[in-house]
N, C-alpha and C. Protein backbone atom coordinates (compact mmCIF):
# COMPACT_ATOMS: atom_id res chain seq x y z
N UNK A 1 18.84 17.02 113.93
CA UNK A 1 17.62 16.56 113.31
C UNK A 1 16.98 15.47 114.14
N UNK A 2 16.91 15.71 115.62
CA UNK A 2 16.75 14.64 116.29
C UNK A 2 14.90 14.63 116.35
N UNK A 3 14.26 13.37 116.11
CA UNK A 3 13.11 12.99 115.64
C UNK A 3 12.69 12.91 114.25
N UNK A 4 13.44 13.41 113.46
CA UNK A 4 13.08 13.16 112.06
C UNK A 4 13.72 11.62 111.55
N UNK A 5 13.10 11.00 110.81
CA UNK A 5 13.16 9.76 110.58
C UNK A 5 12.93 9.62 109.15
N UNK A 6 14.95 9.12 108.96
CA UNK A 6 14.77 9.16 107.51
C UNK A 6 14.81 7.85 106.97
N UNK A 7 14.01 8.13 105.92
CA UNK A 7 13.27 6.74 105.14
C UNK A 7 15.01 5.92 104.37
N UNK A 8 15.34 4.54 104.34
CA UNK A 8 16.21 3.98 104.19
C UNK A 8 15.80 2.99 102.93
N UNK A 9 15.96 3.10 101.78
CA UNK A 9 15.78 2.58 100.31
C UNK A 9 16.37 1.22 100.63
N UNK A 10 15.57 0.32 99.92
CA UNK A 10 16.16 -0.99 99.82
C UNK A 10 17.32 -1.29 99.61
N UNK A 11 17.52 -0.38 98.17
CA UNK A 11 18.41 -0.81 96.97
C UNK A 11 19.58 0.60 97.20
N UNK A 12 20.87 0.28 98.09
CA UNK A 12 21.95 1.64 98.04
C UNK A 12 21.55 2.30 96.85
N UNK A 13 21.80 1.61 95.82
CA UNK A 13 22.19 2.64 94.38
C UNK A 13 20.66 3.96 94.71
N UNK A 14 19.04 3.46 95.46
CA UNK A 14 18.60 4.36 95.43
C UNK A 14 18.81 5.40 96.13
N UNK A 15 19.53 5.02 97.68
CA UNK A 15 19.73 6.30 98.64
C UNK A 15 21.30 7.08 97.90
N UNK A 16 21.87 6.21 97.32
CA UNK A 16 22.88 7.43 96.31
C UNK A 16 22.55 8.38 95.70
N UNK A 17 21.57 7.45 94.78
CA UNK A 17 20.79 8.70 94.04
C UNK A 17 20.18 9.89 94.95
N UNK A 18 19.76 9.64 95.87
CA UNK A 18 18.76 10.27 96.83
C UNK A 18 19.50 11.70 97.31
N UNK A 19 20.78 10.76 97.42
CA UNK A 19 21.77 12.15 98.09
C UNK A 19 22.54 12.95 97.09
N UNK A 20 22.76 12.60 95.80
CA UNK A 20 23.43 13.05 94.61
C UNK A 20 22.15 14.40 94.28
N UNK A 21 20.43 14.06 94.20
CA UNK A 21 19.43 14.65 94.08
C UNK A 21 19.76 16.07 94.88
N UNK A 22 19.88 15.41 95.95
CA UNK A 22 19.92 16.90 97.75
C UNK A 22 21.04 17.41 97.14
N UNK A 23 22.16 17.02 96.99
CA UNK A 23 23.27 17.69 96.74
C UNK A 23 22.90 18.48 95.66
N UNK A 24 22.33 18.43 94.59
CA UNK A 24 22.52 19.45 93.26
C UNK A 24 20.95 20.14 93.69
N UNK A 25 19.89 20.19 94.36
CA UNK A 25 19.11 21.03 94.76
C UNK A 25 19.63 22.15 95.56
N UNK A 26 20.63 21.54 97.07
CA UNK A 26 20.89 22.48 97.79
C UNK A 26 22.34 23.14 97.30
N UNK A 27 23.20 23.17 96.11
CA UNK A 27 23.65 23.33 95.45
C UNK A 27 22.89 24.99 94.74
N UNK A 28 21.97 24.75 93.83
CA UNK A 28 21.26 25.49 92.76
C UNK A 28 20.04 25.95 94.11
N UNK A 29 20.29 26.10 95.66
CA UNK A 29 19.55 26.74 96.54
C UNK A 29 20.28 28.21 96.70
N UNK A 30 21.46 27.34 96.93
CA UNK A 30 23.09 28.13 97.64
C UNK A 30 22.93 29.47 96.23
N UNK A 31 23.09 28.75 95.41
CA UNK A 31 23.48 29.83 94.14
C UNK A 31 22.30 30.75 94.07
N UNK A 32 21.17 30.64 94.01
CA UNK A 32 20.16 31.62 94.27
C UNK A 32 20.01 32.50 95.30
N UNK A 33 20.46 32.02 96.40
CA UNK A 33 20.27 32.50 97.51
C UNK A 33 21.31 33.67 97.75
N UNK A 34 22.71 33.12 97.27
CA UNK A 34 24.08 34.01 97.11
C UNK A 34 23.80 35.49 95.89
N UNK A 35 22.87 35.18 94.78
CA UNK A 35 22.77 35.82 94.41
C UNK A 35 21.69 37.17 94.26
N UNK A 36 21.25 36.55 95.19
CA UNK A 36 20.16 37.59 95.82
C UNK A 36 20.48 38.17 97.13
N UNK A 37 21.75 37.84 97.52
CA UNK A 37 22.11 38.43 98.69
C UNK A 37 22.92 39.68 97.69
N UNK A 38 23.80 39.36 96.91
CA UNK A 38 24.65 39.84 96.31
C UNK A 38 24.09 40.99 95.56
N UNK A 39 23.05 40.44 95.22
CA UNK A 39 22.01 42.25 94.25
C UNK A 39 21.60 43.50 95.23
N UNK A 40 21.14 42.33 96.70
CA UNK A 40 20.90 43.29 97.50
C UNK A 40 21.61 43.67 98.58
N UNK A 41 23.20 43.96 98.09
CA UNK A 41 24.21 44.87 98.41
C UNK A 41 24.96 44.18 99.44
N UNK A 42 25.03 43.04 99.67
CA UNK A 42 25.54 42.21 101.20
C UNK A 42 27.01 42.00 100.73
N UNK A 43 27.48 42.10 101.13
CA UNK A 43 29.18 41.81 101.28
C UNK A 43 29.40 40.57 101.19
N UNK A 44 30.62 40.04 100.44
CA UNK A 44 31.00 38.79 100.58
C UNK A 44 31.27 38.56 102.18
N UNK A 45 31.62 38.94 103.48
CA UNK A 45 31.55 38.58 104.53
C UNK A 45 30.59 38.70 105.39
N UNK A 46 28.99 39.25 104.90
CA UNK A 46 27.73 38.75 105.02
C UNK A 46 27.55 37.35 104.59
N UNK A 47 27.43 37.42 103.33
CA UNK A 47 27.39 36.22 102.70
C UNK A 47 28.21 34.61 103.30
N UNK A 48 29.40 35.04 103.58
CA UNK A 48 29.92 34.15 103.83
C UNK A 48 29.45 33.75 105.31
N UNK A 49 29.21 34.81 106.58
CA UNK A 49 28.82 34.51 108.13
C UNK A 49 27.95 33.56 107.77
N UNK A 50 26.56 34.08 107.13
CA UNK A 50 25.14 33.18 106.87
C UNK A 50 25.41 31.68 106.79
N UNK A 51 26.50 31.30 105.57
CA UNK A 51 26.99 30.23 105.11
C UNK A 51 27.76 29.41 105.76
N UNK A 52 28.22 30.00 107.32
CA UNK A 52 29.32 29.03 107.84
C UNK A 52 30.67 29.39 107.37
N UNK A 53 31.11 29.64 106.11
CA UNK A 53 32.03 29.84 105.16
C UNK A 53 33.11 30.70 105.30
N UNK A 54 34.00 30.93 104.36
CA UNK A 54 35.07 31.53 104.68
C UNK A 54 34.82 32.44 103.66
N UNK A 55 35.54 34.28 103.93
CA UNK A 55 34.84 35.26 103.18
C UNK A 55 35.89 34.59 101.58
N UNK A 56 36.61 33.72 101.89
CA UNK A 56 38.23 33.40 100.58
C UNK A 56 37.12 32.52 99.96
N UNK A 57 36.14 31.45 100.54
CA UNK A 57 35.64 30.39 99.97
C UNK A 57 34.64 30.72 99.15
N UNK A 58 33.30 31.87 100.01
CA UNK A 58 32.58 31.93 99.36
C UNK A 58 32.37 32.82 97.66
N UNK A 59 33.80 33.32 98.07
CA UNK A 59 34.05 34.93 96.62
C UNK A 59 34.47 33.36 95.55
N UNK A 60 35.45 32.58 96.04
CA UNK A 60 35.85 31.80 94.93
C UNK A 60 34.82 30.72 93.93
N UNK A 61 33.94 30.57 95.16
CA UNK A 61 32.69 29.36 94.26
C UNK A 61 31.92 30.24 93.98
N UNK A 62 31.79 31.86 94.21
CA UNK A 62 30.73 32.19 93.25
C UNK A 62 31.00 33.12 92.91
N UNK A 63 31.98 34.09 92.70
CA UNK A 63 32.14 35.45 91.93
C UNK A 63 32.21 34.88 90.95
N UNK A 64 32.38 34.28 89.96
CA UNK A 64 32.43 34.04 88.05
C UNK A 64 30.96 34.00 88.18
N UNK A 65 30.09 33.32 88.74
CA UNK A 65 29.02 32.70 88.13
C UNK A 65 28.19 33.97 87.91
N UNK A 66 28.91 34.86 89.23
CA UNK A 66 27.97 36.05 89.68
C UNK A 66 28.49 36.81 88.55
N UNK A 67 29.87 37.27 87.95
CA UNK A 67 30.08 38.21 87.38
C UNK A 67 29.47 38.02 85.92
N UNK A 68 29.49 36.61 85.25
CA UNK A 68 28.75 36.40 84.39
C UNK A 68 27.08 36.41 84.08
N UNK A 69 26.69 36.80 85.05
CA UNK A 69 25.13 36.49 85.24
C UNK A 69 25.02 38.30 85.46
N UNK A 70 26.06 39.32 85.81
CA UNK A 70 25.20 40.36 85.38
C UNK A 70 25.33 41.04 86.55
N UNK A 71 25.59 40.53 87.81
CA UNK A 71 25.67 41.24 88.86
C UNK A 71 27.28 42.15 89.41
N UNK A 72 26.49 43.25 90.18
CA UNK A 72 27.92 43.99 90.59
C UNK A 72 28.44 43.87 91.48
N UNK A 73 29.53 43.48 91.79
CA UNK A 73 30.15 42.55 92.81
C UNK A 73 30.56 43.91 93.72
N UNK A 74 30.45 43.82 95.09
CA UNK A 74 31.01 45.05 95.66
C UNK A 74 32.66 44.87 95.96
N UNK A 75 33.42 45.75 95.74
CA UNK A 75 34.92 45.59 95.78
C UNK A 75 34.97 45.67 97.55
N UNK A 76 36.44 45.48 97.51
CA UNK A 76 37.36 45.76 99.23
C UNK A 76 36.76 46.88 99.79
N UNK A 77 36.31 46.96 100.49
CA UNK A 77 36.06 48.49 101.23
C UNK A 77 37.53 48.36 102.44
């Protein structure tokens, strides 16, 4: 991120907040994003390349959310 210049809050407790904010946005990004990969047929080791991730990491933080929300998870091929 070299040239971007990030703004530094007076008060810590605000840049906590600041980063607690990013964290539960790019959080509820991840989960949208996973689940629209997931409708449109991508493999948990699609999913996971995109993410950096491990194909063990990404099935564990989101297959419940996914299986509860309706979607069909593709099995082992």
């Amino acid at each position: 991120m070299s040239g971007v210049e990030i703004p530094t809050p007076q008060d810590p407790a605000d840049g906590l907040a600041a980063v607690v904010a990013l964290r539960r946005l790019a959080d509820r990004l991840e989960d949208a994003a996973v689940e629209q990969a997931m409708r449109g047929d991508w493999t948990w080791s699609e999913v996971a390349e995109a993410l950096g991730i491990t194909r063990q990491a990404v099935h564990k933080k989101h297959a419940r959310r996914l299986i509860a929300a309706g979607v069909d998870l593709p099995r082992r091929r």
